[in-house]
C-alpha atoms as a PDB file:
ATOM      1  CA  UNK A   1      42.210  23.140  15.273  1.00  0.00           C
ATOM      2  CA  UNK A   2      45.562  24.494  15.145  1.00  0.00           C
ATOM      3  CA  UNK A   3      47.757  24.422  11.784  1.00  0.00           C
ATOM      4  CA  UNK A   4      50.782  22.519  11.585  1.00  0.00           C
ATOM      5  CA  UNK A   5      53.913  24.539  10.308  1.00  0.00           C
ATOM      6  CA  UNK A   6      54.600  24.360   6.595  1.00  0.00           C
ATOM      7  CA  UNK A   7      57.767  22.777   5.647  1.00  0.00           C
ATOM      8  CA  UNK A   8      59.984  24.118   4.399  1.00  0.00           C
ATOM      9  CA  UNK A   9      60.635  23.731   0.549  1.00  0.00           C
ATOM     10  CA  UNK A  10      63.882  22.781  -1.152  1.00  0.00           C
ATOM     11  CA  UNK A  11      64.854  24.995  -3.686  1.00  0.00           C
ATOM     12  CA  UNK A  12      67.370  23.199  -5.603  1.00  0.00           C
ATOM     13  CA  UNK A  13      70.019  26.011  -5.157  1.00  0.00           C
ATOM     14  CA  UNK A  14      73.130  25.712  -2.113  1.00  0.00           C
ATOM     15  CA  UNK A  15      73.413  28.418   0.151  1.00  0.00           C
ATOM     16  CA  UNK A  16      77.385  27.997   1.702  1.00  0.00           C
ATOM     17  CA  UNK A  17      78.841  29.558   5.182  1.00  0.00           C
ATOM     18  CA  UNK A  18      82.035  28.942   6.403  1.00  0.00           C
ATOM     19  CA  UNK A  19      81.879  27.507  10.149  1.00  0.00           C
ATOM     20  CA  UNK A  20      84.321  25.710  12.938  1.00  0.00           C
ATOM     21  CA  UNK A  21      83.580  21.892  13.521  1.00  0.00           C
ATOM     22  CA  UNK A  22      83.301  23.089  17.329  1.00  0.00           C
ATOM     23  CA  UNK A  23      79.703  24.965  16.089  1.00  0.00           C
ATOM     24  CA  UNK A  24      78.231  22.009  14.539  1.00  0.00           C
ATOM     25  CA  UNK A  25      75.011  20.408  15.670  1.00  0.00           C
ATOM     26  CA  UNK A  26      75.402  16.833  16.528  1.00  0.00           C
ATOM     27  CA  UNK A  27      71.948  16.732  14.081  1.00  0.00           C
ATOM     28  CA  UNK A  28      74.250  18.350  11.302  1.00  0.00           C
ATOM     29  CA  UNK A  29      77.503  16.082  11.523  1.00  0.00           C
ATOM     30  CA  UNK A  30      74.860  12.834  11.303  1.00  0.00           C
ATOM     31  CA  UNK A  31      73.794  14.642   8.175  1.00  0.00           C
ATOM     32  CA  UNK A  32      77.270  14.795   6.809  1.00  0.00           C
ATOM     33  CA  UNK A  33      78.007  11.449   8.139  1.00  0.00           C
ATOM     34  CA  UNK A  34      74.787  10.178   6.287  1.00  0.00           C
ATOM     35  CA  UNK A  35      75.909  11.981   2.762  1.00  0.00           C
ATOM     36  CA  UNK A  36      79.285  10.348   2.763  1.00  0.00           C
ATOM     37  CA  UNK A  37      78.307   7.170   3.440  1.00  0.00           C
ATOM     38  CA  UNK A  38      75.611   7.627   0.591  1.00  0.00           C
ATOM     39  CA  UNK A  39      77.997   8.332  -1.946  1.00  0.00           C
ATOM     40  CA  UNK A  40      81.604   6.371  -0.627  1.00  0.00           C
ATOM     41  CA  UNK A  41      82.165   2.936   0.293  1.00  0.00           C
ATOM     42  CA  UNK A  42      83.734   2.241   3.968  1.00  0.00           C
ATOM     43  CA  UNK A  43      82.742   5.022   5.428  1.00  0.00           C
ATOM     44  CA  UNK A  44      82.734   5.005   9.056  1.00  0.00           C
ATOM     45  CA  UNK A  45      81.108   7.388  11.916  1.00  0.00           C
ATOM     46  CA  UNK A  46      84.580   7.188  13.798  1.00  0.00           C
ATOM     47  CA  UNK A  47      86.668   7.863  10.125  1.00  0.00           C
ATOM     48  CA  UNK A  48      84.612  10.912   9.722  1.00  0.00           C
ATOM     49  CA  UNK A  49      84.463  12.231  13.194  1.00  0.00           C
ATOM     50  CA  UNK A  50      88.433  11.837  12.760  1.00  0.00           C
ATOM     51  CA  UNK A  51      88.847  13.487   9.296  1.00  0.00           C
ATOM     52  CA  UNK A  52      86.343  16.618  11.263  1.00  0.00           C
ATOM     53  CA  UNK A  53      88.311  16.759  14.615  1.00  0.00           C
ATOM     54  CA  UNK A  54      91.715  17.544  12.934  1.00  0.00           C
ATOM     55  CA  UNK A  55      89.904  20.253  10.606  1.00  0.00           C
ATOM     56  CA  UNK A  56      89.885  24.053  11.257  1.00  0.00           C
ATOM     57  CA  UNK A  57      87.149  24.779   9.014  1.00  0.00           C
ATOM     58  CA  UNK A  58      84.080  23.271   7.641  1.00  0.00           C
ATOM     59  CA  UNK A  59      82.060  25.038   4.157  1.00  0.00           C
ATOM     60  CA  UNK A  60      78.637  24.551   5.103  1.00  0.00           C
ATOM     61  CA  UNK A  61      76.279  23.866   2.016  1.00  0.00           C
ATOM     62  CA  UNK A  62      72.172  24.223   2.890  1.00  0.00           C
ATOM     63  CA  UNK A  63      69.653  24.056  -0.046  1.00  0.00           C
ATOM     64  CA  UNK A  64      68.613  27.899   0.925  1.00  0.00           C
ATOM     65  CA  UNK A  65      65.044  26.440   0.709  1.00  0.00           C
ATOM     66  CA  UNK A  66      64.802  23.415   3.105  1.00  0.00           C
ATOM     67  CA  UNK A  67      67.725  24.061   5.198  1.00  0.00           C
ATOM     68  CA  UNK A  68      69.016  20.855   4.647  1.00  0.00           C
ATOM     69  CA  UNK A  69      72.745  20.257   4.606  1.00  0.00           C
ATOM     70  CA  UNK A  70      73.531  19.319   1.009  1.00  0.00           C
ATOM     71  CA  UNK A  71      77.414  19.203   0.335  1.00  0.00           C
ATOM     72  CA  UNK A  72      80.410  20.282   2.558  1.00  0.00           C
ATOM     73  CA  UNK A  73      83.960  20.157   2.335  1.00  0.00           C
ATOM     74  CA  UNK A  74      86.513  20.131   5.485  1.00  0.00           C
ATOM     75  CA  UNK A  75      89.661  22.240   5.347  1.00  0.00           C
ATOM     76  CA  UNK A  76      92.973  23.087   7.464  1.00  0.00           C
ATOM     77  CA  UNK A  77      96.269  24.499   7.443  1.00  0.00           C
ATOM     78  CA  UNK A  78      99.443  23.006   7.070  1.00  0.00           C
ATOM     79  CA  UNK A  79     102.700  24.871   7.404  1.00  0.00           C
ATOM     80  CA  UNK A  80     106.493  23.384   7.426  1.00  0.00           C
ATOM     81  CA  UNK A  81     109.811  24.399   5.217  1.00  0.00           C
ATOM     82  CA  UNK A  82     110.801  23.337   2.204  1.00  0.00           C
ATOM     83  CA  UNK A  83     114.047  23.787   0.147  1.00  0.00           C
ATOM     84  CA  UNK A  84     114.310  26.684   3.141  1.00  0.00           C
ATOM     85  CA  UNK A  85     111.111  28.401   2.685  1.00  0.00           C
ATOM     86  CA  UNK A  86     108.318  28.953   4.364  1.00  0.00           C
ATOM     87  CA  UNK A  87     105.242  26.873   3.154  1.00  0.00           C
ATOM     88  CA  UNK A  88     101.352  27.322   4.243  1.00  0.00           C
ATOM     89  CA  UNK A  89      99.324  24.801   2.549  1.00  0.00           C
ATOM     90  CA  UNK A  90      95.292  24.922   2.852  1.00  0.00           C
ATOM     91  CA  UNK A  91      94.257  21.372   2.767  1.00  0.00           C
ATOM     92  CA  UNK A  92      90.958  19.686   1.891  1.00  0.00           C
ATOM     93  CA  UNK A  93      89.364  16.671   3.288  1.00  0.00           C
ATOM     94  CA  UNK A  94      86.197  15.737   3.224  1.00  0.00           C
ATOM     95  CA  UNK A  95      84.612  16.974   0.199  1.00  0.00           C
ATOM     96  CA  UNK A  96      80.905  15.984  -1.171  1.00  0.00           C
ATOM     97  CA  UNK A  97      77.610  17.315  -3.039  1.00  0.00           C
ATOM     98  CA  UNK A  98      74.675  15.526  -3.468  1.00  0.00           C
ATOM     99  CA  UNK A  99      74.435  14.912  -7.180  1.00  0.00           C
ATOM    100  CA  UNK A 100      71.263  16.898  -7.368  1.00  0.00           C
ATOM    101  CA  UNK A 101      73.103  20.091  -6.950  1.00  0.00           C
ATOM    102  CA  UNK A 102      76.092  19.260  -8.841  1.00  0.00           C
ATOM    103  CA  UNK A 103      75.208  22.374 -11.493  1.00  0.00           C
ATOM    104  CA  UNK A 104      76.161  24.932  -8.178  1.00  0.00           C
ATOM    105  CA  UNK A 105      78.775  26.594  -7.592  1.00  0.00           C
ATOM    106  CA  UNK A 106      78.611  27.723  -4.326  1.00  0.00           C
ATOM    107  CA  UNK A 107      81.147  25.555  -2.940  1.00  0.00           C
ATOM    108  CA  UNK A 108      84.091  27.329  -5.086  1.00  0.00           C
ATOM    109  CA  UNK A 109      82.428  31.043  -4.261  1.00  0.00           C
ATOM    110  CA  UNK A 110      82.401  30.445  -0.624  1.00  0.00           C
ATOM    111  CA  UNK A 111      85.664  28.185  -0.832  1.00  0.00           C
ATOM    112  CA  UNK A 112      86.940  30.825  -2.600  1.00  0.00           C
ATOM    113  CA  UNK A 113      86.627  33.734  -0.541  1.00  0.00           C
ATOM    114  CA  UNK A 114      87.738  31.950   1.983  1.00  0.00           C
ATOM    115  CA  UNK A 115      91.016  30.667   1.437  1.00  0.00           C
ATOM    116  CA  UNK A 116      92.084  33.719  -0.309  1.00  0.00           C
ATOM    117  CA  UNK A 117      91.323  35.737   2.844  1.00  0.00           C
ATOM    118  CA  UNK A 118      93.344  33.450   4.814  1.00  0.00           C
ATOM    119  CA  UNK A 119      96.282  33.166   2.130  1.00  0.00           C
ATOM    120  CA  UNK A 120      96.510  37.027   1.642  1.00  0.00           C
ATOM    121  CA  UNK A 121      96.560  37.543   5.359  1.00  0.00           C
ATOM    122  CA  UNK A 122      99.340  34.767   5.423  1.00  0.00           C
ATOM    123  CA  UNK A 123     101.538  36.948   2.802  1.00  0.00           C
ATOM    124  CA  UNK A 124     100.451  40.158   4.331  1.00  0.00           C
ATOM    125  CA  UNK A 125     100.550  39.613   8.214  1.00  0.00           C
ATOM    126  CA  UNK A 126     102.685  36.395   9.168  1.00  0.00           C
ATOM    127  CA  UNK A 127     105.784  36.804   7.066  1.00  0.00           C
ATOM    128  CA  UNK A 128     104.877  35.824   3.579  1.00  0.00           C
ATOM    129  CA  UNK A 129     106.219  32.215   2.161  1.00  0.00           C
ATOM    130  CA  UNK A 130     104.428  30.609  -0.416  1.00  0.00           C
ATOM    131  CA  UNK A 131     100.984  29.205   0.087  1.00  0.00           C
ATOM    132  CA  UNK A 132      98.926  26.781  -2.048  1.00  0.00           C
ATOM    133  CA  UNK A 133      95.943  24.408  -1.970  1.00  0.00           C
ATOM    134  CA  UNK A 134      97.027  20.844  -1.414  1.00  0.00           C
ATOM    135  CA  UNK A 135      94.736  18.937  -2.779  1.00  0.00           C
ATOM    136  CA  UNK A 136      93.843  15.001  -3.399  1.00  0.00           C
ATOM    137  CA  UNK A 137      91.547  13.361  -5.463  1.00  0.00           C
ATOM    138  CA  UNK A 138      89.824  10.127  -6.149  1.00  0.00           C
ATOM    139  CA  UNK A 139      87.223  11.460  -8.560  1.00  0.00           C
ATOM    140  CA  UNK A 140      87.622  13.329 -12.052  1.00  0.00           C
ATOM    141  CA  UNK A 141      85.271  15.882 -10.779  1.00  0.00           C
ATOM    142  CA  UNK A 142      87.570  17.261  -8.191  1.00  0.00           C
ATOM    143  CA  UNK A 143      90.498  17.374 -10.311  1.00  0.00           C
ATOM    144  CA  UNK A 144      88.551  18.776 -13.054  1.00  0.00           C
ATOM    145  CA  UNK A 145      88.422  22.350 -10.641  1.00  0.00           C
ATOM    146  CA  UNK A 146      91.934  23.156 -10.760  1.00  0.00           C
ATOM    147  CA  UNK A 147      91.927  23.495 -14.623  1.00  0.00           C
ATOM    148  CA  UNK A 148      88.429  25.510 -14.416  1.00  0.00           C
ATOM    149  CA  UNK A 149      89.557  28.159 -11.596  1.00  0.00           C
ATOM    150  CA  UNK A 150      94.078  27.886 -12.114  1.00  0.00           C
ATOM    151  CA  UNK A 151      96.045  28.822 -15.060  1.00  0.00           C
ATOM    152  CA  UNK A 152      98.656  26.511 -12.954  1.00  0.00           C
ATOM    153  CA  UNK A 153      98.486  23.497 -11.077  1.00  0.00           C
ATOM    154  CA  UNK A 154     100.546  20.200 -10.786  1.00  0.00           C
ATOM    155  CA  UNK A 155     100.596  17.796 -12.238  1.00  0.00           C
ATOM    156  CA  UNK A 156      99.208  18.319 -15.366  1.00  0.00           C
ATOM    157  CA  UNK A 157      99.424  16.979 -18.528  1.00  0.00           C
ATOM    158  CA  UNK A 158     100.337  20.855 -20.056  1.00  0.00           C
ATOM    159  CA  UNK A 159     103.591  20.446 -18.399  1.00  0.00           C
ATOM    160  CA  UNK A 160     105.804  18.145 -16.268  1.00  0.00           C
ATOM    161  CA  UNK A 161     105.991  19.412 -12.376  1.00  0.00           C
ATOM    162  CA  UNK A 162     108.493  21.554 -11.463  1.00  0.00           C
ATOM    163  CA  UNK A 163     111.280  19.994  -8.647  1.00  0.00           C
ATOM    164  CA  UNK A 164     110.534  22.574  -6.298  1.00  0.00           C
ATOM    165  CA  UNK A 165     106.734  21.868  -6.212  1.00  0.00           C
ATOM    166  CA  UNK A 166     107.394  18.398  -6.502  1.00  0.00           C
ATOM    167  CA  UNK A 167     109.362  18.677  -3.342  1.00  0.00           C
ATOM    168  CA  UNK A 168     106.655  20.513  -1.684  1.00  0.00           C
ATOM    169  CA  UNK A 169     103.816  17.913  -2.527  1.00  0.00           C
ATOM    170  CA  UNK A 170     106.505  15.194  -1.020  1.00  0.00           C
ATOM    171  CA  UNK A 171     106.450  17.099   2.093  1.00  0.00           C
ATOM    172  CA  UNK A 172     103.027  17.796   2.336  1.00  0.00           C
ATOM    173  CA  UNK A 173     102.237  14.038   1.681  1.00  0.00           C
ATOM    174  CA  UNK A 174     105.259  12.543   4.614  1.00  0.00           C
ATOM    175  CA  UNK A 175     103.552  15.163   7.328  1.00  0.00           C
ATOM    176  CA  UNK A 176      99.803  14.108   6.628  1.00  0.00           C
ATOM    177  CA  UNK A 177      99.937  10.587   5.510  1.00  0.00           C
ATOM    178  CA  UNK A 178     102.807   8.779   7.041  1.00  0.00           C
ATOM    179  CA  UNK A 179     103.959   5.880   5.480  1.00  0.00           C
ATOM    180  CA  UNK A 180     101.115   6.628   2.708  1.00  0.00           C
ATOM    181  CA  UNK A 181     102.681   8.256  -0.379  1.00  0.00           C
ATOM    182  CA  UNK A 182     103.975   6.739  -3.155  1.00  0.00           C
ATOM    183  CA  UNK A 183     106.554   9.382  -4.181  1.00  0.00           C
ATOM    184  CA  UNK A 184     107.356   7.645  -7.505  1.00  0.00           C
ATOM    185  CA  UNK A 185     103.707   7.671  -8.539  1.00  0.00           C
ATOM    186  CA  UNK A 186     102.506  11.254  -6.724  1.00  0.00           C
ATOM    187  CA  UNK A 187      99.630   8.686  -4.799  1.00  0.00           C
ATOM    188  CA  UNK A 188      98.009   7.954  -1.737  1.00  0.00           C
ATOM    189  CA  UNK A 189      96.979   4.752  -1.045  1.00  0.00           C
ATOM    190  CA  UNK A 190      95.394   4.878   2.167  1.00  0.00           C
ATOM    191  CA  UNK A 191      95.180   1.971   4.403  1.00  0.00           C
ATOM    192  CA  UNK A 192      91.673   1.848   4.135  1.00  0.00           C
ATOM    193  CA  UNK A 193      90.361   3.664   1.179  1.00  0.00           C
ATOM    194  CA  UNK A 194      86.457   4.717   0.258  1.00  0.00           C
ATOM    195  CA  UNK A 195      86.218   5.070  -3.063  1.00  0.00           C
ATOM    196  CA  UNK A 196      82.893   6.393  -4.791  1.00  0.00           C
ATOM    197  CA  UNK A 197      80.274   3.925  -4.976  1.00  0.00           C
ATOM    198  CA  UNK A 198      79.332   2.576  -8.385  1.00  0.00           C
ATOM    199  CA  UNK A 199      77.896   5.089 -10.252  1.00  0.00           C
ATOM    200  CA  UNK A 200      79.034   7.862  -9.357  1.00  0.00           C
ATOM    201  CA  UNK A 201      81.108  10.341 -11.310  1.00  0.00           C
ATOM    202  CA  UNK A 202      82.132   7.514 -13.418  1.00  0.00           C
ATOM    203  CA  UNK A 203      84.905   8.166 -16.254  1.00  0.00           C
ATOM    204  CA  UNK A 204      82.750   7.964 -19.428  1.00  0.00           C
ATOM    205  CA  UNK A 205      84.288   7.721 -22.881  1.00  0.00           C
ATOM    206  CA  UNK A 206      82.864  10.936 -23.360  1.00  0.00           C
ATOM    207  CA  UNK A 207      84.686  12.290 -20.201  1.00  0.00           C
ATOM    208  CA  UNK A 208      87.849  10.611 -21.709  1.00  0.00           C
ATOM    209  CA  UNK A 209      87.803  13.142 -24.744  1.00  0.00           C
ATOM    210  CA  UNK A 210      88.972  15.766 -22.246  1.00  0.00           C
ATOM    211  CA  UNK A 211      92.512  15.903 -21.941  1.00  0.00           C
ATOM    212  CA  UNK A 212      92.208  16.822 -18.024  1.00  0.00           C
ATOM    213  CA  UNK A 213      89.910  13.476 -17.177  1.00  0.00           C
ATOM    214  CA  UNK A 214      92.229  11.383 -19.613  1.00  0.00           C
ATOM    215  CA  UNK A 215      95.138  12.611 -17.838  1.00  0.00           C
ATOM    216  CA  UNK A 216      94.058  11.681 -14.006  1.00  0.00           C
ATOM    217  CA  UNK A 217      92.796   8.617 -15.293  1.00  0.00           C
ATOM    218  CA  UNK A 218      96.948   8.202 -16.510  1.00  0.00           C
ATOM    219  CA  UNK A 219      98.179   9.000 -13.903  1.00  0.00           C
ATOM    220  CA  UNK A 220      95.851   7.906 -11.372  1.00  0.00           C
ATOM    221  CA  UNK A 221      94.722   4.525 -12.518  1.00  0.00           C
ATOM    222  CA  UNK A 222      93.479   3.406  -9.069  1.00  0.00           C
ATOM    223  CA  UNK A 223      90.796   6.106  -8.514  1.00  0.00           C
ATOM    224  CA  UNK A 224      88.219   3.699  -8.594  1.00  0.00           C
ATOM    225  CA  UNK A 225      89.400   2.163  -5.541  1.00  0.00           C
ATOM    226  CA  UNK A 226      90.138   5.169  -3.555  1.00  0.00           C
ATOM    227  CA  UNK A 227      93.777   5.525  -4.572  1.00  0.00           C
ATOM    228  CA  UNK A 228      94.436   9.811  -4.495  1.00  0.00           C
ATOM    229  CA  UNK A 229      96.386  11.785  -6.761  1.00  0.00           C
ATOM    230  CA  UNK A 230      98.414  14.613  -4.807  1.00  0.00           C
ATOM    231  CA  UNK A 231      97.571  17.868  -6.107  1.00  0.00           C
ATOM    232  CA  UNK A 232      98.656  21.617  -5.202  1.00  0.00           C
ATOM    233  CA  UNK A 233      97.977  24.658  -6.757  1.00  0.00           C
ATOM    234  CA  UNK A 234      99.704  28.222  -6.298  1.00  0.00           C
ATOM    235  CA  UNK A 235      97.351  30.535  -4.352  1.00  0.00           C
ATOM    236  CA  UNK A 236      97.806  34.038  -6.006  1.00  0.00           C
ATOM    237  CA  UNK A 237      95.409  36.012  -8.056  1.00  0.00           C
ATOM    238  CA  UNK A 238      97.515  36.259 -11.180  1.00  0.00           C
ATOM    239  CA  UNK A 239      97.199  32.051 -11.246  1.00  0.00           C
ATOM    240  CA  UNK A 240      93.096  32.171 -11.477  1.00  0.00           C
ATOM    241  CA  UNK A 241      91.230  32.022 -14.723  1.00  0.00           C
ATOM    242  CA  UNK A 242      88.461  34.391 -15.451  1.00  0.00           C
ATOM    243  CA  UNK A 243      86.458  31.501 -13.829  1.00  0.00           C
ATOM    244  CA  UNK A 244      88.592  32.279 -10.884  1.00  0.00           C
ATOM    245  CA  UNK A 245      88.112  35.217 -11.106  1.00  0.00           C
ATOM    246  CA  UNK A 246      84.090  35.174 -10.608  1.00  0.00           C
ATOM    247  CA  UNK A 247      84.472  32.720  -7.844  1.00  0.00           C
ATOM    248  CA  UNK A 248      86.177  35.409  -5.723  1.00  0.00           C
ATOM    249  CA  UNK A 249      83.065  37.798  -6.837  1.00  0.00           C
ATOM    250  CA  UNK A 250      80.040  38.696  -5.252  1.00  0.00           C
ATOM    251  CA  UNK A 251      77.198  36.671  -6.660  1.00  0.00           C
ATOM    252  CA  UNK A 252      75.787  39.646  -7.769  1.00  0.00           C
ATOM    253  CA  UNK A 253      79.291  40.591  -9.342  1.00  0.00           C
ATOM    254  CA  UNK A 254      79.886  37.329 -10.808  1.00  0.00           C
ATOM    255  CA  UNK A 255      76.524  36.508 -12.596  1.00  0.00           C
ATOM    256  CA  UNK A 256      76.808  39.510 -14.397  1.00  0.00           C
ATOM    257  CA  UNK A 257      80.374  38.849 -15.553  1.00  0.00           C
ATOM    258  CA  UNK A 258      78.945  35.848 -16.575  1.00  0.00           C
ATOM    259  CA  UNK A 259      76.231  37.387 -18.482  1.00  0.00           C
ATOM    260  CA  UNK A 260      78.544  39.598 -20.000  1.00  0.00           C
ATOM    261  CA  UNK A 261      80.824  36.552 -21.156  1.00  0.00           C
ATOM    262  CA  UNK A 262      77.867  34.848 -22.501  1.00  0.00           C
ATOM    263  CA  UNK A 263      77.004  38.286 -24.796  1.00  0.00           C
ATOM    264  CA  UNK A 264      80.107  38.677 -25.902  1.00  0.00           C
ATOM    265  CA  UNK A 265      79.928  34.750 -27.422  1.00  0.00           C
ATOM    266  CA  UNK A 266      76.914  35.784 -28.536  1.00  0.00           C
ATOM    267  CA  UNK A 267      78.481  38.735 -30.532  1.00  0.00           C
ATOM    268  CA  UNK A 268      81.209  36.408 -32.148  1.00  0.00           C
ATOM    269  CA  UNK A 269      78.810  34.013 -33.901  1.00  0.00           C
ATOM    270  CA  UNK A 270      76.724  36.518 -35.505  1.00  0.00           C
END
């Protein structure tokens, strides 16, 4: 009698790569179809093939037990003038984690690494300009890892947004959503949205009591239905946070600057 193969068990923890769309299974982009429709309304098979065609890079997230795709986030470049500079932007489109690995953070270590490699090599080898992360978001949760990883990001409710930046978002927003952009409200309203289903990531009283949640809920009162808030953050190691910081880090490197962090709180109290 022969034995059949054991499968494989989840873990509970991601394991992230960084891959082209082009080297996707079409097994894997049915998976990542599958976990966007689970957790957004109006999703479609032809929306998300379009959102993965136009994308240069795709951050791959496998519970390192199972194998099973888990989470991924799309990203590409955009680059254009503004106020007669050059601009690279690094945006990000489709973006999920199944909630049961929400406590991760391998999605901002591999992210990380990443887009730093590809913004330092835009300062370094093609000229310089400024680069950022253009961002948007529909859910607290997004927005809530700008504050954790950047010292400075826009908008914010620290400070108002500078006109430069402001200009930059604005030009960001007219090249990739046409006819989209609300420029007095710094929105996208998309023609047809897909907000998170009920449920998920909801804004909580609780979550109201921090002053990054209470401001996106301000200023972006139509999350809930799939409105976006336009978001960009400076790409330079003197903007990250020691959070930042460790994201950039080995895992190795950054779990024991963690540890470290957690002894020296430790320390205080006594």
């Amino acid at each position: 009698m022969t034995s059949q193969p054991a499968t494989p068990t989840a873990t509970g923890q991601l394991s992230g790569q960084v891959c082209r769309p082009s080297e996707l299974s079409a097994a894997q982009r049915r998976r990542m179809a599958d976990l966007l429709h689970e957790f957004f309304e109006n999703v479609t098979a032809a929306q998300f093939e379009h959102d993965l065609g136009e994308k240069e890079w795709v951050v791959l997230l496998c519970d390192s037990g199972s194998g099973e795709i888990q989470g991924f986030s799309t990203l590409m470049r955009l680059q254009l003038t503004v106020d007669d500079r050059p601009v690279t932007a690094f945006y990000s489109g489709d973006t999920i984690i199944h909630p049961s690995y929400w406590q991760e953070a391998e999605l901002p270590r591999v992210w990380g690494r990443h887009v730093f490699a590809q913004a330092e090599a835009v300062t370094e080898d093609e000229g310089g300009g400024e680069v950022y992360w253009f961002l948007i978001s529909s859910g607290y949760k997004t927005y809530r890892f700008l504050p954790v990883f950047f010292r400075e990001f826009y908008p914010s409710y620290a400070q108002p947004t500078p006109s430069h930046i402001r200009r930059v978002i604005e030009a960001l927003a007219a090249v990739k959503f046409p006819g989209q952009y609300d420029t007095a409200r710094g929105i996208i309203r998309f023609d047809a949205a897909s907000p998170l289903r009920a449920g998920v990531a909801e804004v909580t009283d609780e979550r109201l009591k921090d002053p990054h949640v209470a401001f996106f809920v301000q200023a972006n009162p139509g999350h809930a239905q799939g409105e976006q808030l336009a978001c960009l953050v400076r790409l330079t190691r003197d903007n990250l946070t020691p959070a930042g910081r460790r994201m950039l880090a080995s895992r190795a490197e950054a779990e024991e600057s963690h540890a470290k962090s957690q002894r020296r709180q430790e320390e205080k109290k006594k």
